[in-house]
C-alpha atoms as a PDB file:
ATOM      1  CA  UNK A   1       0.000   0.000   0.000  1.00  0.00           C
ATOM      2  CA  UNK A   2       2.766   2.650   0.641  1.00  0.00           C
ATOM      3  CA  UNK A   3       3.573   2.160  -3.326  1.00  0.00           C
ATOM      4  CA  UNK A   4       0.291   3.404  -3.953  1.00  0.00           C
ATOM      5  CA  UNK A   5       0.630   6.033  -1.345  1.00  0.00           C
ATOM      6  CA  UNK A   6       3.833   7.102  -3.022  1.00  0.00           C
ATOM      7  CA  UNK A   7       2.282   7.189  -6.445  1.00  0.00           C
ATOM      8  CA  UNK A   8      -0.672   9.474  -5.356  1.00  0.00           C
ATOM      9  CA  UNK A   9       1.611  11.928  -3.450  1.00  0.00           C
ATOM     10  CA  UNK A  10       3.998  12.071  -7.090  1.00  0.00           C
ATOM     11  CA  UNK A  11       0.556  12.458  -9.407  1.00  0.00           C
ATOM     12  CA  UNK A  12      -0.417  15.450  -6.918  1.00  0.00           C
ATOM     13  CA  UNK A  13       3.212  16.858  -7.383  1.00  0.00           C
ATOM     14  CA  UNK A  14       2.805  16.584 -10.920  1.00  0.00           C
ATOM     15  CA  UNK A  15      -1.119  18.234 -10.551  1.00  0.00           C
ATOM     16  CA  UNK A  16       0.649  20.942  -8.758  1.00  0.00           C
ATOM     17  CA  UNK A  17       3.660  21.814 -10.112  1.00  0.00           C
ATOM     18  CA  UNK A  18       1.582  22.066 -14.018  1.00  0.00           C
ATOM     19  CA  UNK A  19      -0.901  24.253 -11.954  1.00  0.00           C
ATOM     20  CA  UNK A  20       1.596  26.765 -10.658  1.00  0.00           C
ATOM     21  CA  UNK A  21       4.103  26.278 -14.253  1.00  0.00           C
ATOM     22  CA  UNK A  22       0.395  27.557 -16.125  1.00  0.00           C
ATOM     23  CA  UNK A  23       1.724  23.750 -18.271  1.00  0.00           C
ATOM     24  CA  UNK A  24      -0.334  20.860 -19.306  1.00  0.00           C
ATOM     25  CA  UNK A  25      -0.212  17.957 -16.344  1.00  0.00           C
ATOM     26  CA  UNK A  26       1.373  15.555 -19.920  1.00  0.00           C
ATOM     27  CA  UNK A  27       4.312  18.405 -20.069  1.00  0.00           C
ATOM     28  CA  UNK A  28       4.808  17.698 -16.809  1.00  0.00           C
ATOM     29  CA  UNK A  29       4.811  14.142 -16.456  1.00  0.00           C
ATOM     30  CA  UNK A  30       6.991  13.914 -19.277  1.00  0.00           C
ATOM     31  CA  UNK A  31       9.346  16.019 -17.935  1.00  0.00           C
ATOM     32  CA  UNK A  32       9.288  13.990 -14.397  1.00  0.00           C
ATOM     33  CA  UNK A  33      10.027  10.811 -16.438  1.00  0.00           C
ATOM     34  CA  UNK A  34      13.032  12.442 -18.500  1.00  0.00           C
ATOM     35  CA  UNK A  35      14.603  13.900 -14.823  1.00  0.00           C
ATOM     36  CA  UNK A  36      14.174  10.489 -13.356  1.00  0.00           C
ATOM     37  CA  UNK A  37      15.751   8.384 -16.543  1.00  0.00           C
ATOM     38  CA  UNK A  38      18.417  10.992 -16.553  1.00  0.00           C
ATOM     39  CA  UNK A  39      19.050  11.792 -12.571  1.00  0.00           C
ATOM     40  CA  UNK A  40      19.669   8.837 -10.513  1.00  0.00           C
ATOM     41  CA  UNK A  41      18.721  10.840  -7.362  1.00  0.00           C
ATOM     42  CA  UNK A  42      14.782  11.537  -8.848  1.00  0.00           C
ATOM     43  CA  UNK A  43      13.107   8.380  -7.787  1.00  0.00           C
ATOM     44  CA  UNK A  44      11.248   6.704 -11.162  1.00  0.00           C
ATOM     45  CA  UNK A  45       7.791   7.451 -11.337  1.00  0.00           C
ATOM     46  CA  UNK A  46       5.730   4.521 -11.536  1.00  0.00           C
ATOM     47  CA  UNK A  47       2.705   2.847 -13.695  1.00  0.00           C
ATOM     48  CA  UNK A  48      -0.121   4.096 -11.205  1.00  0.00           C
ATOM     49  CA  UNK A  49       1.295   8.153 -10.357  1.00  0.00           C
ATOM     50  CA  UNK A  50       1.056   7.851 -14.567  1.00  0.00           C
ATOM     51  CA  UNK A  51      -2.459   6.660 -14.619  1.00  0.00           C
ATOM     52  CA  UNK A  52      -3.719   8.875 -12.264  1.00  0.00           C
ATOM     53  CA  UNK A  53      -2.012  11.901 -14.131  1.00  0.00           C
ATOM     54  CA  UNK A  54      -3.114  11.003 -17.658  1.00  0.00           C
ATOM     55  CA  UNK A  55      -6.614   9.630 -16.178  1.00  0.00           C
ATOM     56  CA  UNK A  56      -7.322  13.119 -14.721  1.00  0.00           C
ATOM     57  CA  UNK A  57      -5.790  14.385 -18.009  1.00  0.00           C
ATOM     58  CA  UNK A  58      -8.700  12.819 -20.175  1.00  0.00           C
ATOM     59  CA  UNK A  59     -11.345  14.640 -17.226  1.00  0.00           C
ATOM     60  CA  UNK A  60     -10.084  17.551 -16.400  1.00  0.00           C
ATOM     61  CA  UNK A  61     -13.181  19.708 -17.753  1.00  0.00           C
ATOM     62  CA  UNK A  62     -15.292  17.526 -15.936  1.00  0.00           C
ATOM     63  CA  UNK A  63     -13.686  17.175 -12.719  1.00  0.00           C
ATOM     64  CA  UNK A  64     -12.983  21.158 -12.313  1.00  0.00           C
ATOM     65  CA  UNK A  65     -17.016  21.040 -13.420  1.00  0.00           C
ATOM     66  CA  UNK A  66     -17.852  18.805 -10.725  1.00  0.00           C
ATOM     67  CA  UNK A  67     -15.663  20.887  -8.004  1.00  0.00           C
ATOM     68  CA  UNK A  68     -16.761  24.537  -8.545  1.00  0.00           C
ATOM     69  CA  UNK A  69     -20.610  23.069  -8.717  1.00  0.00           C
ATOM     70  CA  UNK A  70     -20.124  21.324  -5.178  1.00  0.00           C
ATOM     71  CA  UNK A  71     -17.881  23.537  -3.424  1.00  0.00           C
ATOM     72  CA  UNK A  72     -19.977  25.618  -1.754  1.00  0.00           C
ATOM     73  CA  UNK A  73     -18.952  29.163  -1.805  1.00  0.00           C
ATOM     74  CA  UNK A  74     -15.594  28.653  -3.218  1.00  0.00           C
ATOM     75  CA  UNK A  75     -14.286  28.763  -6.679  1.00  0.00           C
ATOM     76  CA  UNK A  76     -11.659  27.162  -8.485  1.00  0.00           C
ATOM     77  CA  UNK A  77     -10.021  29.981  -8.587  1.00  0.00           C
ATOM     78  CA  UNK A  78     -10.457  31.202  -4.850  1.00  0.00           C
ATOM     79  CA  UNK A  79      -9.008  27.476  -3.548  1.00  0.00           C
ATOM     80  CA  UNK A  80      -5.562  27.484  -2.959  1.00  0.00           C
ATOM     81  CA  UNK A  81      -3.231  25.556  -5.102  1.00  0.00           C
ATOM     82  CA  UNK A  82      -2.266  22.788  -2.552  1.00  0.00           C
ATOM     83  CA  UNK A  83      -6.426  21.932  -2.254  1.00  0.00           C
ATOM     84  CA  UNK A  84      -7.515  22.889  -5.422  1.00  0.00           C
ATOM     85  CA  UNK A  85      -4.711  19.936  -7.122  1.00  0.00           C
ATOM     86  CA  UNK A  86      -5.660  17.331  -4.385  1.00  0.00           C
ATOM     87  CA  UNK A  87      -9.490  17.428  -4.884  1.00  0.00           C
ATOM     88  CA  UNK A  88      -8.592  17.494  -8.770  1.00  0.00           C
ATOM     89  CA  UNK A  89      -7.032  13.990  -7.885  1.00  0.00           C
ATOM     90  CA  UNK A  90      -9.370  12.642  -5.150  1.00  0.00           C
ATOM     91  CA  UNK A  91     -12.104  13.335  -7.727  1.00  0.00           C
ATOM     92  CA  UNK A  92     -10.380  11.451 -10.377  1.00  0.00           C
ATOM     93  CA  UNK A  93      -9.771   8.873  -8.550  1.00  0.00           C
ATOM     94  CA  UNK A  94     -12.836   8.787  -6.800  1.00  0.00           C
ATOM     95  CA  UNK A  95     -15.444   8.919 -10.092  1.00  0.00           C
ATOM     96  CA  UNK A  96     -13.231   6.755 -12.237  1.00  0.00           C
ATOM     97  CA  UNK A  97     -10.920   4.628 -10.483  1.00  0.00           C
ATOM     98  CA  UNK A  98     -13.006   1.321  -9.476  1.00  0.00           C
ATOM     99  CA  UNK A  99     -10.563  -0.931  -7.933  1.00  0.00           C
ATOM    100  CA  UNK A 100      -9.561   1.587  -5.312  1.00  0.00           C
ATOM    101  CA  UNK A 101     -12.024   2.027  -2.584  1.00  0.00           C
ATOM    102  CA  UNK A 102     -13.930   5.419  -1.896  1.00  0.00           C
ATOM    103  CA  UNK A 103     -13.015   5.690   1.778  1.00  0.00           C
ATOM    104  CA  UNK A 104      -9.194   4.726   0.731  1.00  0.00           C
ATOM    105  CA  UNK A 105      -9.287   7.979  -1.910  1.00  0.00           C
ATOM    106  CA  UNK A 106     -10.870  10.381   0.983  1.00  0.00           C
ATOM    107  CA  UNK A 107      -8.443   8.978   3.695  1.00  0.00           C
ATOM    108  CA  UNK A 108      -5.138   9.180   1.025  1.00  0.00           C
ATOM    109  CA  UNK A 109      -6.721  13.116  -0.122  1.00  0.00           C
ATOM    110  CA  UNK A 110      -6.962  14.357   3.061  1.00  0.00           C
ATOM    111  CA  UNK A 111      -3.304  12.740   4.556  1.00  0.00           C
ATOM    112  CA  UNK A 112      -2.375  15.200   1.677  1.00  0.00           C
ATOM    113  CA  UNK A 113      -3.864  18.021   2.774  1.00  0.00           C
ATOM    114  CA  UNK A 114      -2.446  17.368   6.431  1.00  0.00           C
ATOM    115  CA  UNK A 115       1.127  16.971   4.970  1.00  0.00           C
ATOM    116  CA  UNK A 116       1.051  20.098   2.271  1.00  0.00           C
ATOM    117  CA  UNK A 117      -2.327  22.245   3.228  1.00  0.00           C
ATOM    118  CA  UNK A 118      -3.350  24.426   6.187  1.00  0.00           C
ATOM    119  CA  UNK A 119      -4.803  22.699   9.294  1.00  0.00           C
ATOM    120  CA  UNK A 120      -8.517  23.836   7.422  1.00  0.00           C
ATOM    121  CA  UNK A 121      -7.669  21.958   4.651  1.00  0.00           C
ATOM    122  CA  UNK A 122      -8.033  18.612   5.546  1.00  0.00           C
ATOM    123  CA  UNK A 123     -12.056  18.891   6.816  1.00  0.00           C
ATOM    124  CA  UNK A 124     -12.565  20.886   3.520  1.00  0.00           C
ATOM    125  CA  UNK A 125     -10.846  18.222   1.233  1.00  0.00           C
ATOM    126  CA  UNK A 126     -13.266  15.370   3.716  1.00  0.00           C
ATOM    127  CA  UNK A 127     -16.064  17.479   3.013  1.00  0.00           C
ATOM    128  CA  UNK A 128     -15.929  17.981  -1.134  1.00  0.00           C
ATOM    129  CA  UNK A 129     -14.898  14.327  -1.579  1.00  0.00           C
ATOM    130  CA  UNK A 130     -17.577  12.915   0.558  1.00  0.00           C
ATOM    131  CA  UNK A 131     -20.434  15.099  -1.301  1.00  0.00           C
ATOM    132  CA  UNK A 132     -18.567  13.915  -4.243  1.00  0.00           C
ATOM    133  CA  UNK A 133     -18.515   9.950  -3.145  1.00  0.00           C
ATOM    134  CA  UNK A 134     -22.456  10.526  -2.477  1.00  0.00           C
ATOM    135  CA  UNK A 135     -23.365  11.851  -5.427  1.00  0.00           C
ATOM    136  CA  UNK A 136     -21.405   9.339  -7.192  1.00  0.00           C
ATOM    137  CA  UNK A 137     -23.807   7.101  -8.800  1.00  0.00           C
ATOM    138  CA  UNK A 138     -25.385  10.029 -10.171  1.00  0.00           C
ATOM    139  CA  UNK A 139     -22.489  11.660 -11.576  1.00  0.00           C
ATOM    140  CA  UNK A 140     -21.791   8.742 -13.413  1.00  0.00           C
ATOM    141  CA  UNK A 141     -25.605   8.127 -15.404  1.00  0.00           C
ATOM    142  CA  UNK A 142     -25.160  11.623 -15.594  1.00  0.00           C
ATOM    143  CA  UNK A 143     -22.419  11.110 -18.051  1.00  0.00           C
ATOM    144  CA  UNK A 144     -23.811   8.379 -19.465  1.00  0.00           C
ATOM    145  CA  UNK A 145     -27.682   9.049 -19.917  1.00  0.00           C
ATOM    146  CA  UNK A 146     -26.451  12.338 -21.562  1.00  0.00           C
ATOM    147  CA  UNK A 147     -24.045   9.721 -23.993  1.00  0.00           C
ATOM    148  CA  UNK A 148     -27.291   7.757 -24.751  1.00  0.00           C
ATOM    149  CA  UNK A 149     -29.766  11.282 -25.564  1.00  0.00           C
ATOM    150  CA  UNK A 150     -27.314  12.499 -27.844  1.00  0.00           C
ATOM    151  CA  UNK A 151     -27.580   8.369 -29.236  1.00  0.00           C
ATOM    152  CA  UNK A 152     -30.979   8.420 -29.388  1.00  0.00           C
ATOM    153  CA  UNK A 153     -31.115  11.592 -31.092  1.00  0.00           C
ATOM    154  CA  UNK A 154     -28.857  11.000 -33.830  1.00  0.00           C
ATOM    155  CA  UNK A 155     -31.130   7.699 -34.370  1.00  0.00           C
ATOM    156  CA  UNK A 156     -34.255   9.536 -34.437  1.00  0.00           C
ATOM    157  CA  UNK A 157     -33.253  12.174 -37.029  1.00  0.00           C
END
């Protein structure tokens, strides 16, 4: 489990550091991979840090969607960095990541907000992320019923 724990703490490095660079999170990652091929002091980054980067990669409209709708009186913008990057991740991971469990992606989200947030952070990160893990069922036919109306519509014309 600490691989895992590793991976998520390098994919919210990666979140970050393309957040603050104004880059795409794939600039990034590349650039993490080159460093640690080249540098033997940058530890490799492994399979799982790469599909949670290029997972939240393919959602990224959706997830910072789903985050300004259910964060109550806070916008993207407004969130500092540190949160903003971790929900983007706990929200990936939480909505389309099946084989890890929902209270594993809370618990890992806000043990990043305790390490690299301020001591609010964690109870705000709990708070998003649970609303999120909630609303989950619906967030997904959400996605999908809209899929199957734009089907249907294409059918009936």
């Amino acid at each position: 489990m600490a691989a895992r724990n590793k991976a998520r703490k390098r994919a919210f490095q990666i979140l970050f550091e393309a957040d603050q660079r104004g880059s795409s999170v794939q600039t990034v990652l590349a650039d993490w991979i080159r460093h640690a091929r080249t540098d033997d002091r940058q530890p490799p980054v492994s399979e799982y840090t790469m599909q949670l980067v290029e997972g939240y990669a393919a959602h990224t409209a959706r997830i910072d969607e789903l985050l300004a709708t259910y964060a109550v009186g806070w916008t993207l913008d407004r969130m500092p960095v540190v949160d903003r990057n971790i929900l983007r991740l706990g929200a990936y991971e939480l909505v389309w990541e099946d084989a890890t469990p929902d209270a594993v992606v809370i618990d890992e989200a806000v043990q990043l907000a305790k390490e690299f947030s301020t001591d609010d952070s964690p109870s705000f990160v709990n708070g998003l992320l649970g609303r999120l893990k909630e609303l989950k069922p619906g967030l997904r036919r959400g996605e999908e019923s809209r899929d199957g109306e734009t089907r249907d519509q294409e059918t009936q014309t």
